[in-house]
PDB file of N, CA and C in Angstrom:
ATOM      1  N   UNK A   1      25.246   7.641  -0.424  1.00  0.00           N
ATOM      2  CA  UNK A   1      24.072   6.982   0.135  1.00  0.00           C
ATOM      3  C   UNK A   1      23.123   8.057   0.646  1.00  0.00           C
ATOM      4  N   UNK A   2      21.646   8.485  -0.139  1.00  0.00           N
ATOM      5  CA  UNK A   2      20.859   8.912   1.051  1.00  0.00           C
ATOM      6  C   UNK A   2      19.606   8.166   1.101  1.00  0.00           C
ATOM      7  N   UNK A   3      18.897   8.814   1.977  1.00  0.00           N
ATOM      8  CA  UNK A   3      17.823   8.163   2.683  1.00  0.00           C
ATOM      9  C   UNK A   3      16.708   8.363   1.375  1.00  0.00           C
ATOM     10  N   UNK A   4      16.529   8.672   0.218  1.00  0.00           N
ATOM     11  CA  UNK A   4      16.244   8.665  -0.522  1.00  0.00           C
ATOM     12  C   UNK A   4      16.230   7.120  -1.651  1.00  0.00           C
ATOM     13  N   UNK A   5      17.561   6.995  -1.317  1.00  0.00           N
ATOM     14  CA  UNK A   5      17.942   5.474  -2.225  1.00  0.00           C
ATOM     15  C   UNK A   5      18.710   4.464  -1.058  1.00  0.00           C
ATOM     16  N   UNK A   6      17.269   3.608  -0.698  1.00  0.00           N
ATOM     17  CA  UNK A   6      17.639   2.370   0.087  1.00  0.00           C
ATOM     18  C   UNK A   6      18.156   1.382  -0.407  1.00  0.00           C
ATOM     19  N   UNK A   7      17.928   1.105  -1.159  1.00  0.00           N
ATOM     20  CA  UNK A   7      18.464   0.059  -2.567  1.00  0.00           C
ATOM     21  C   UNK A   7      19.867   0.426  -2.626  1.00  0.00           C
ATOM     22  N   UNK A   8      20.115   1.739  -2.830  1.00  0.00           N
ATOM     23  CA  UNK A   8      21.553   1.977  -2.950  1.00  0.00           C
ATOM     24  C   UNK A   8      22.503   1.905  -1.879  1.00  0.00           C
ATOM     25  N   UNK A   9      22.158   1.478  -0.550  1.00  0.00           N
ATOM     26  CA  UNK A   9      22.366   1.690   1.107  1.00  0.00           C
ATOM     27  C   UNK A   9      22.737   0.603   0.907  1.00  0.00           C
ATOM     28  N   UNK A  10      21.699  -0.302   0.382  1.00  0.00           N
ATOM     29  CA  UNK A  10      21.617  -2.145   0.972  1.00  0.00           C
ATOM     30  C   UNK A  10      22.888  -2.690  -0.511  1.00  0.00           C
ATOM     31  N   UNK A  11      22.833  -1.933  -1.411  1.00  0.00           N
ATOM     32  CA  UNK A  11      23.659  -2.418  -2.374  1.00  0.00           C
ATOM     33  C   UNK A  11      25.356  -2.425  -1.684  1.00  0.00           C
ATOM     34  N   UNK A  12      25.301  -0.818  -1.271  1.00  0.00           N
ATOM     35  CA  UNK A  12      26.652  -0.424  -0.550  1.00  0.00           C
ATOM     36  C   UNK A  12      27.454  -1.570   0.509  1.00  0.00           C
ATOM     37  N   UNK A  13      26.404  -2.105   1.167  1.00  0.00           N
ATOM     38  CA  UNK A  13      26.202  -2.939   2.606  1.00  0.00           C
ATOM     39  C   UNK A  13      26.673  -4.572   1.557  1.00  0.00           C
ATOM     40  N   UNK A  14      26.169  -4.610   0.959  1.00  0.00           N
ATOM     41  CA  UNK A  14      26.316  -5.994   0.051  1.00  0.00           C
ATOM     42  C   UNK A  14      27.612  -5.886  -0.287  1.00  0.00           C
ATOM     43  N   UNK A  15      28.019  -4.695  -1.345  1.00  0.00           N
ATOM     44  CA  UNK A  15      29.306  -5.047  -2.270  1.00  0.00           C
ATOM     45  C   UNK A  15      30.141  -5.189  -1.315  1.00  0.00           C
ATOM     46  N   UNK A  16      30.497  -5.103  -0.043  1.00  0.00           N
ATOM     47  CA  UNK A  16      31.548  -5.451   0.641  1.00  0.00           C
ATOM     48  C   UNK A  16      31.721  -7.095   1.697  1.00  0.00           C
ATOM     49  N   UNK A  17      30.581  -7.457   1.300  1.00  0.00           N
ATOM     50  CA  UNK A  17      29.828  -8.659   2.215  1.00  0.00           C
ATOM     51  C   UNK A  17      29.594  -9.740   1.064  1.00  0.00           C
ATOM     52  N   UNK A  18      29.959  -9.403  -0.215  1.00  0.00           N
ATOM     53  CA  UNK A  18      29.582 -10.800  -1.168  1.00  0.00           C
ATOM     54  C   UNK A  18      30.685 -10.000  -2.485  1.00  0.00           C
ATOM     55  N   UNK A  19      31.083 -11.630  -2.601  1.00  0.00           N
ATOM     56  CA  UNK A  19      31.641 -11.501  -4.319  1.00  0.00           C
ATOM     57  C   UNK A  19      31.128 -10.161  -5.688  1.00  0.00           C
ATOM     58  N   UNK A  20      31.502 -10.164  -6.108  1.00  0.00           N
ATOM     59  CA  UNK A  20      30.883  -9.287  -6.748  1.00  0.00           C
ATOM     60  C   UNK A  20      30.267 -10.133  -8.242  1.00  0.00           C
ATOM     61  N   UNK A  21      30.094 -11.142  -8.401  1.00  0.00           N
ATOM     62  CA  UNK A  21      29.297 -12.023  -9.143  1.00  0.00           C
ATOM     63  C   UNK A  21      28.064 -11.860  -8.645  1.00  0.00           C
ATOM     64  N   UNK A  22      28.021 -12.578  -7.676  1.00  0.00           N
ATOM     65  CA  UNK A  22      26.440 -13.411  -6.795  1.00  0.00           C
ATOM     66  C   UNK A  22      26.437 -11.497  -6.294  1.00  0.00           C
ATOM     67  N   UNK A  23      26.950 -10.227  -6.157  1.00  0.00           N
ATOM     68  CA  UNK A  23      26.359  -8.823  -5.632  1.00  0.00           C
ATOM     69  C   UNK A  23      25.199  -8.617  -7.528  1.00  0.00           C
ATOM     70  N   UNK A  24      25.783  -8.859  -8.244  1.00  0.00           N
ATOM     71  CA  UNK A  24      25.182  -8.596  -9.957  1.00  0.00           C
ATOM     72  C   UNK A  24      24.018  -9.523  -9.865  1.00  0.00           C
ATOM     73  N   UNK A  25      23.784 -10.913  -9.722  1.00  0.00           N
ATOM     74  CA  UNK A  25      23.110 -11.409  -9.558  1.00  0.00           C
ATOM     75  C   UNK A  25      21.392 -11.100  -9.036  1.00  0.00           C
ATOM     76  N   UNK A  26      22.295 -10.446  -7.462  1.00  0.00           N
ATOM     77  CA  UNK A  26      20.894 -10.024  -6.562  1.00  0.00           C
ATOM     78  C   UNK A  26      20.698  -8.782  -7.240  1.00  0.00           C
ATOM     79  N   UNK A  27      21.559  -8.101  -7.986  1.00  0.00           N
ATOM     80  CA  UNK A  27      21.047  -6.862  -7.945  1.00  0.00           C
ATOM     81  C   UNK A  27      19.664  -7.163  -9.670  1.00  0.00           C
ATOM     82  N   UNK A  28      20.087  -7.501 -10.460  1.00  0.00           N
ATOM     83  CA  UNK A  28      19.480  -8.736 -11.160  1.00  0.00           C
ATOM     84  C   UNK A  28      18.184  -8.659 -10.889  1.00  0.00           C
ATOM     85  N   UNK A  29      17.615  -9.876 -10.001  1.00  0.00           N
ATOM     86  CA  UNK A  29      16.410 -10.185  -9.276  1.00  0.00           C
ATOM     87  C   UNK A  29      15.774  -9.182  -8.647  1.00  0.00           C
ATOM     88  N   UNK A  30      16.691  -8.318  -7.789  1.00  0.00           N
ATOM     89  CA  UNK A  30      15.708  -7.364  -7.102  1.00  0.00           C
ATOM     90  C   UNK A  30      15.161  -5.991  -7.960  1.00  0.00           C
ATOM     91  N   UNK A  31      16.072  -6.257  -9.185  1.00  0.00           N
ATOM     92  CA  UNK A  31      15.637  -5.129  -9.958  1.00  0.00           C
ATOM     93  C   UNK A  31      14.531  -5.872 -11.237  1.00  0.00           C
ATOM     94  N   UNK A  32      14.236  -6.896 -11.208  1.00  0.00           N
ATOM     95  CA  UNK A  32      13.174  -8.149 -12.098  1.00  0.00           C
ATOM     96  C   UNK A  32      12.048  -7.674 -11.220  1.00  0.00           C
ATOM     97  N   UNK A  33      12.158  -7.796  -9.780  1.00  0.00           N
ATOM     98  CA  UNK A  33      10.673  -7.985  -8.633  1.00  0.00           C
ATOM     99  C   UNK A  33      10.268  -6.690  -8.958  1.00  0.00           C
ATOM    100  N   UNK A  34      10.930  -5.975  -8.722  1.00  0.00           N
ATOM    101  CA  UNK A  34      10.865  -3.963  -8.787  1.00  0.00           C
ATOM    102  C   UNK A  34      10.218  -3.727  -9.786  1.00  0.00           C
ATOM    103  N   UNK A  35       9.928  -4.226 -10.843  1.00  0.00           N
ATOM    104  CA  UNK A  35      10.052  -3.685 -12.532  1.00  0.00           C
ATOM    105  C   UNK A  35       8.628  -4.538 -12.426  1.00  0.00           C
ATOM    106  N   UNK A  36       8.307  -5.144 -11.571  1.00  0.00           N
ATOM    107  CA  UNK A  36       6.413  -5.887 -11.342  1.00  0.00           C
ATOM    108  C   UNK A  36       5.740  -5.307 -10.419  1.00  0.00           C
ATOM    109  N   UNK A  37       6.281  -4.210 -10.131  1.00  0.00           N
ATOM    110  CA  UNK A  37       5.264  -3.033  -8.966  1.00  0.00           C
ATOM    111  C   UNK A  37       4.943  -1.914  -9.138  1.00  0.00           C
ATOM    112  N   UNK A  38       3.951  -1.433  -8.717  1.00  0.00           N
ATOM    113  CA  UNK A  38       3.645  -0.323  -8.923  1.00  0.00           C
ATOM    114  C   UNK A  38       2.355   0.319  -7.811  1.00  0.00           C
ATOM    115  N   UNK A  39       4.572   1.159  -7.558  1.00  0.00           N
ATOM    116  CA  UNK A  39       4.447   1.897  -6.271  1.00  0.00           C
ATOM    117  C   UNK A  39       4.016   3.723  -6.283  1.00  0.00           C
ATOM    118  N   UNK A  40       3.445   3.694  -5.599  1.00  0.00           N
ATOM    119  CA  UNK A  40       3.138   5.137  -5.241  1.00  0.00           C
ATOM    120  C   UNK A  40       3.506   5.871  -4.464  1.00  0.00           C
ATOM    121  N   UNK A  41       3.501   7.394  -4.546  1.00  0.00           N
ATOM    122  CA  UNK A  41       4.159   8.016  -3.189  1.00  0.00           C
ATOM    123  C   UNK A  41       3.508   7.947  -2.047  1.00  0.00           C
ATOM    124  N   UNK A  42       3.974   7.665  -0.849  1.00  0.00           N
ATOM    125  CA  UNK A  42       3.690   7.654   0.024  1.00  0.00           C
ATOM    126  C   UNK A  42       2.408   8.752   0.274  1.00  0.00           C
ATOM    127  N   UNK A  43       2.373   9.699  -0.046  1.00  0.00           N
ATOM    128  CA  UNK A  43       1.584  10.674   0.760  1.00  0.00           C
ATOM    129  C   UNK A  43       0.027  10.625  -0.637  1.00  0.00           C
ATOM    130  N   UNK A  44       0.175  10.197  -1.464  1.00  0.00           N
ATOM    131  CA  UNK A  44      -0.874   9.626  -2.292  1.00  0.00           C
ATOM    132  C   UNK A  44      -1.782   8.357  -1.544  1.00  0.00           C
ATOM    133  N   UNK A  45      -0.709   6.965  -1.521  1.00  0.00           N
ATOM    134  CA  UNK A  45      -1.556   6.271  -0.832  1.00  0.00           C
ATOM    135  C   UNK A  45      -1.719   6.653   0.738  1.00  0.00           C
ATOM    136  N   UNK A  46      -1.689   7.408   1.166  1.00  0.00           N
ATOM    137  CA  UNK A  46      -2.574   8.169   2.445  1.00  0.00           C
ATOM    138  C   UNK A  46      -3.576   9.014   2.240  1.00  0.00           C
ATOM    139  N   UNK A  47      -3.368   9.493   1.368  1.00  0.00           N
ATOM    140  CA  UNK A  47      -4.754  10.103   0.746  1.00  0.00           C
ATOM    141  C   UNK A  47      -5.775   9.335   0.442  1.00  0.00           C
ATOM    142  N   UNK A  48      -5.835   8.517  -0.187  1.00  0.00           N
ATOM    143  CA  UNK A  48      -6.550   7.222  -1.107  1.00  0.00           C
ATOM    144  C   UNK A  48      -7.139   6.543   0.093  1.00  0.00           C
ATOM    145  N   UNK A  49      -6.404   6.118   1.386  1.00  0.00           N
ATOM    146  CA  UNK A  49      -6.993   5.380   2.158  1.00  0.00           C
ATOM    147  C   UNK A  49      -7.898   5.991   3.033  1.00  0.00           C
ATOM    148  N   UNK A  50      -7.418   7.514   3.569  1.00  0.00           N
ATOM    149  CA  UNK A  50      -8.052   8.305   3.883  1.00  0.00           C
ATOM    150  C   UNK A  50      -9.763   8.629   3.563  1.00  0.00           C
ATOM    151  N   UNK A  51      -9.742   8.734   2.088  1.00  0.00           N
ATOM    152  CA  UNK A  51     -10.714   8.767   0.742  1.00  0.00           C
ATOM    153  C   UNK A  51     -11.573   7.444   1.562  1.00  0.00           C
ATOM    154  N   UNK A  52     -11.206   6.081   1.401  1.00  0.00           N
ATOM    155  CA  UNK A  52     -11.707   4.899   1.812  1.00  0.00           C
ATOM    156  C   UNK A  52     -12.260   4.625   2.755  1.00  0.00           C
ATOM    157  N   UNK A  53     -11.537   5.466   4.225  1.00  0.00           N
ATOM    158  CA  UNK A  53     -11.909   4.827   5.351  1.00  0.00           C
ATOM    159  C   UNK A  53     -12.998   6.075   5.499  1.00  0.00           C
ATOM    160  N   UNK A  54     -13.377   7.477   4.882  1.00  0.00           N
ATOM    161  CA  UNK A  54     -14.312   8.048   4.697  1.00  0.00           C
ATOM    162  C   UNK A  54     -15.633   7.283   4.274  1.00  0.00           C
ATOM    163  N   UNK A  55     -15.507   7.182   2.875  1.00  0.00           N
ATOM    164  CA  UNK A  55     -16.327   6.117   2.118  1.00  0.00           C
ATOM    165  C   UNK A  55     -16.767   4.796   3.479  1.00  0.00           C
ATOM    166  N   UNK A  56     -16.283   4.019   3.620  1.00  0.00           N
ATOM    167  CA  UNK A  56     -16.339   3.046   4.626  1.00  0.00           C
ATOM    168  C   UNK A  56     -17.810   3.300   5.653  1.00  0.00           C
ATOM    169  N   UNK A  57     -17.389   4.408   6.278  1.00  0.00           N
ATOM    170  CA  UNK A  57     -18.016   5.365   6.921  1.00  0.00           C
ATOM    171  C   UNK A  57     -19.178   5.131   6.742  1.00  0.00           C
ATOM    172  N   UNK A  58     -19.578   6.387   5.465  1.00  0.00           N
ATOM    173  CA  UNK A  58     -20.481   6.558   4.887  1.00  0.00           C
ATOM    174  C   UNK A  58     -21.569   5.814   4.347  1.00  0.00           C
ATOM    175  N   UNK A  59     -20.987   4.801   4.693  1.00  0.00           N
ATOM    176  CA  UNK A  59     -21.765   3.149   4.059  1.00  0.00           C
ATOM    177  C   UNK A  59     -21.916   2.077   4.826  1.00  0.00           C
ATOM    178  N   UNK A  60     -21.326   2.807   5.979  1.00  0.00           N
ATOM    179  CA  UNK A  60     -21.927   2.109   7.187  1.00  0.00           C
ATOM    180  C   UNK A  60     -23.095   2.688   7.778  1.00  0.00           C
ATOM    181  N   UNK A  61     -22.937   4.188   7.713  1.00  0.00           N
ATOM    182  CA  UNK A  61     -23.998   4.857   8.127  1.00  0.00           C
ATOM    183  C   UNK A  61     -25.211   4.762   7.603  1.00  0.00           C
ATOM    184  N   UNK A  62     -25.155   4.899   6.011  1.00  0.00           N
ATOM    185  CA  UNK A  62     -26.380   4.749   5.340  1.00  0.00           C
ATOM    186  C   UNK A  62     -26.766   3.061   5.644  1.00  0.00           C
ATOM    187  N   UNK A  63     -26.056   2.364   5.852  1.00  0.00           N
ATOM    188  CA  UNK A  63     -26.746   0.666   6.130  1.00  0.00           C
ATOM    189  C   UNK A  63     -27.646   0.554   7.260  1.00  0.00           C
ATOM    190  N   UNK A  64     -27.104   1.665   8.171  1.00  0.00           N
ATOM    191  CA  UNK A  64     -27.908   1.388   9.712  1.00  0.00           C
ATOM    192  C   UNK A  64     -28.966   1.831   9.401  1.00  0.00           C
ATOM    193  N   UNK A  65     -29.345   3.585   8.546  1.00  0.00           N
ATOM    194  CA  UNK A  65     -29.961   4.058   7.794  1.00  0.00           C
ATOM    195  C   UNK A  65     -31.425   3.691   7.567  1.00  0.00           C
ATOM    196  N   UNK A  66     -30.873   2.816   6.836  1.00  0.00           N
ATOM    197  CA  UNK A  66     -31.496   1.914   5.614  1.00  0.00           C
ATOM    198  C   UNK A  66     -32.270   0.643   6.769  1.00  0.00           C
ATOM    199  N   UNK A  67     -31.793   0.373   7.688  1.00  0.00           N
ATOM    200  CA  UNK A  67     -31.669  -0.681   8.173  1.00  0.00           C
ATOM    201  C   UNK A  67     -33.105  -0.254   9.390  1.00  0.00           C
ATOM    202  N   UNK A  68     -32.903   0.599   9.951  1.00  0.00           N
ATOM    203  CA  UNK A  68     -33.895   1.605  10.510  1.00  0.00           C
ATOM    204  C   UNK A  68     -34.849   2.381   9.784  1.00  0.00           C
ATOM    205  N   UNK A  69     -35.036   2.210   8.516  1.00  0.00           N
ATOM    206  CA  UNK A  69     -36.087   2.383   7.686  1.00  0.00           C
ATOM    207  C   UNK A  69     -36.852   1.457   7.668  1.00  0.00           C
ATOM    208  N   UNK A  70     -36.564   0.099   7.013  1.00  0.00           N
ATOM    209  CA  UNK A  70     -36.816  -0.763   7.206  1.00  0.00           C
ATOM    210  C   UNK A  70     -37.490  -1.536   8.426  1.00  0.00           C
ATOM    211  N   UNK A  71     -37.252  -1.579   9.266  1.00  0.00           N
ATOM    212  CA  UNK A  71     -37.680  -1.705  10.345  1.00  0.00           C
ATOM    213  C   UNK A  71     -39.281  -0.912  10.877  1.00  0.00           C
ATOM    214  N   UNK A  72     -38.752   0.760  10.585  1.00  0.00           N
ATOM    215  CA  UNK A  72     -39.933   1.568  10.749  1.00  0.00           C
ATOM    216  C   UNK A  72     -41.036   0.997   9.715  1.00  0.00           C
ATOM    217  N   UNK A  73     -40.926   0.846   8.323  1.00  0.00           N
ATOM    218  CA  UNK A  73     -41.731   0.339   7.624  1.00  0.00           C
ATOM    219  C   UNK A  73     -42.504  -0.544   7.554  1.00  0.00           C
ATOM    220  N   UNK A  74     -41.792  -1.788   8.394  1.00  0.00           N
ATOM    221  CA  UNK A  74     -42.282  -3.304   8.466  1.00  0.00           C
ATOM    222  C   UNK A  74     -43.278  -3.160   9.953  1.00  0.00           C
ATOM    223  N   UNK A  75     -43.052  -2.061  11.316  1.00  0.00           N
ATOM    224  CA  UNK A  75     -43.818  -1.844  11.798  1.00  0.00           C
ATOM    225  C   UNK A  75     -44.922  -0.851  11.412  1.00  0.00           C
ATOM    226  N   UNK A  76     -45.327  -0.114  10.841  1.00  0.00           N
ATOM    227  CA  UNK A  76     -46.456   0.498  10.531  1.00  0.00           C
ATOM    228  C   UNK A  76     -47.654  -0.528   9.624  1.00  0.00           C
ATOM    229  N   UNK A  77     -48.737  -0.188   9.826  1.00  0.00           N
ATOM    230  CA  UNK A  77     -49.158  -1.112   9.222  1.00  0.00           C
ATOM    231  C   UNK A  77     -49.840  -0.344   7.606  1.00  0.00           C
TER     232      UNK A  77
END
Protein backbone atom coordinates (compact mmCIF):
# COMPACT_ATOMS: atom_id res chain seq x y z
CA UNK A 1 0.00 0.00 0.00
CA UNK A 2 1.37 3.54 -0.67
CA UNK A 3 0.09 6.83 -0.54
CA UNK A 4 0.47 6.88 -4.12
CA UNK A 5 -2.34 4.12 -4.79
CA UNK A 6 -5.55 4.93 -2.75
CA UNK A 7 -7.59 2.66 -4.68
CA UNK A 8 -5.21 0.07 -3.72
CA UNK A 9 -5.53 1.11 0.29
CA UNK A 10 -9.42 1.11 -0.04
CA UNK A 11 -9.24 -2.22 -2.12
CA UNK A 12 -6.88 -3.74 0.78
CA UNK A 13 -9.56 -2.34 3.49
CA UNK A 14 -12.46 -4.05 1.35
CA UNK A 15 -10.96 -7.57 0.57
CA UNK A 16 -11.13 -8.32 4.19
CA UNK A 17 -14.63 -6.61 4.94
CA UNK A 18 -16.64 -8.23 1.87
CA UNK A 19 -16.89 -11.56 -0.01
CA UNK A 20 -14.72 -11.62 -2.59
CA UNK A 21 -17.57 -11.71 -5.35
CA UNK A 22 -19.48 -8.37 -4.47
CA UNK A 23 -15.01 -7.06 -3.62
CA UNK A 24 -14.79 -7.91 -8.02
CA UNK A 25 -17.91 -6.34 -8.49
CA UNK A 26 -17.01 -2.84 -6.84
CA UNK A 27 -13.81 -3.09 -8.12
CA UNK A 28 -15.77 -3.43 -11.63
CA UNK A 29 -17.75 -0.11 -11.26
CA UNK A 30 -15.16 1.91 -9.72
CA UNK A 31 -12.85 1.06 -12.38
CA UNK A 32 -16.13 1.81 -15.29
CA UNK A 33 -16.50 5.58 -13.31
CA UNK A 34 -12.49 5.97 -13.50
CA UNK A 35 -12.19 5.07 -17.22
CA UNK A 36 -14.98 8.46 -17.70
CA UNK A 37 -12.44 10.98 -16.18
CA UNK A 38 -10.01 12.85 -16.95
CA UNK A 39 -7.80 13.67 -14.29
CA UNK A 40 -4.85 15.79 -14.06
CA UNK A 41 -1.93 16.25 -11.86
CA UNK A 42 -2.49 18.04 -9.18
CA UNK A 43 0.13 20.69 -9.56
CA UNK A 44 -1.16 21.34 -13.35
CA UNK A 45 -4.64 22.07 -12.24
CA UNK A 46 -3.06 24.72 -9.82
CA UNK A 47 -1.42 26.19 -12.37
CA UNK A 48 -4.46 26.50 -14.73
CA UNK A 49 -6.48 28.05 -11.95
CA UNK A 50 -3.83 30.21 -10.97
CA UNK A 51 -3.66 31.24 -14.98
CA UNK A 52 -7.68 31.98 -14.34
CA UNK A 53 -7.92 33.72 -11.26
CA UNK A 54 -5.09 36.05 -13.02
CA UNK A 55 -7.20 36.38 -16.16
CA UNK A 56 -10.34 37.03 -13.82
CA UNK A 57 -8.40 39.89 -12.59
CA UNK A 58 -7.52 41.35 -15.54
CA UNK A 59 -11.06 41.58 -16.74
CA UNK A 60 -12.23 42.95 -13.98
CA UNK A 61 -9.88 45.62 -14.15
CA UNK A 62 -10.24 46.47 -17.70
CA UNK A 63 -14.36 46.50 -17.02
CA UNK A 64 -13.98 49.23 -14.35
CA UNK A 65 -11.58 50.61 -17.07
CA UNK A 66 -13.85 50.66 -19.63
CA UNK A 67 -16.54 51.54 -17.33
CA UNK A 68 -14.72 54.90 -16.31
CA UNK A 69 -14.18 55.70 -19.84
CA UNK A 70 -17.38 55.64 -20.48
CA UNK A 71 -18.57 57.65 -18.03
CA UNK A 72 -15.71 60.33 -18.78
CA UNK A 73 -17.07 60.33 -22.33
CA UNK A 74 -20.79 60.62 -21.70
CA UNK A 75 -19.72 63.68 -19.45
CA UNK A 76 -17.77 65.82 -21.84
CA UNK A 77 -19.72 67.37 -24.16
Amino acid sequence: MTAKDPLGALFEILSSQMPQASLVHVKEKVNKLFSHLELVPKEDFEAHRDVVETLKQQVENLEQRLKALEQSSSISP
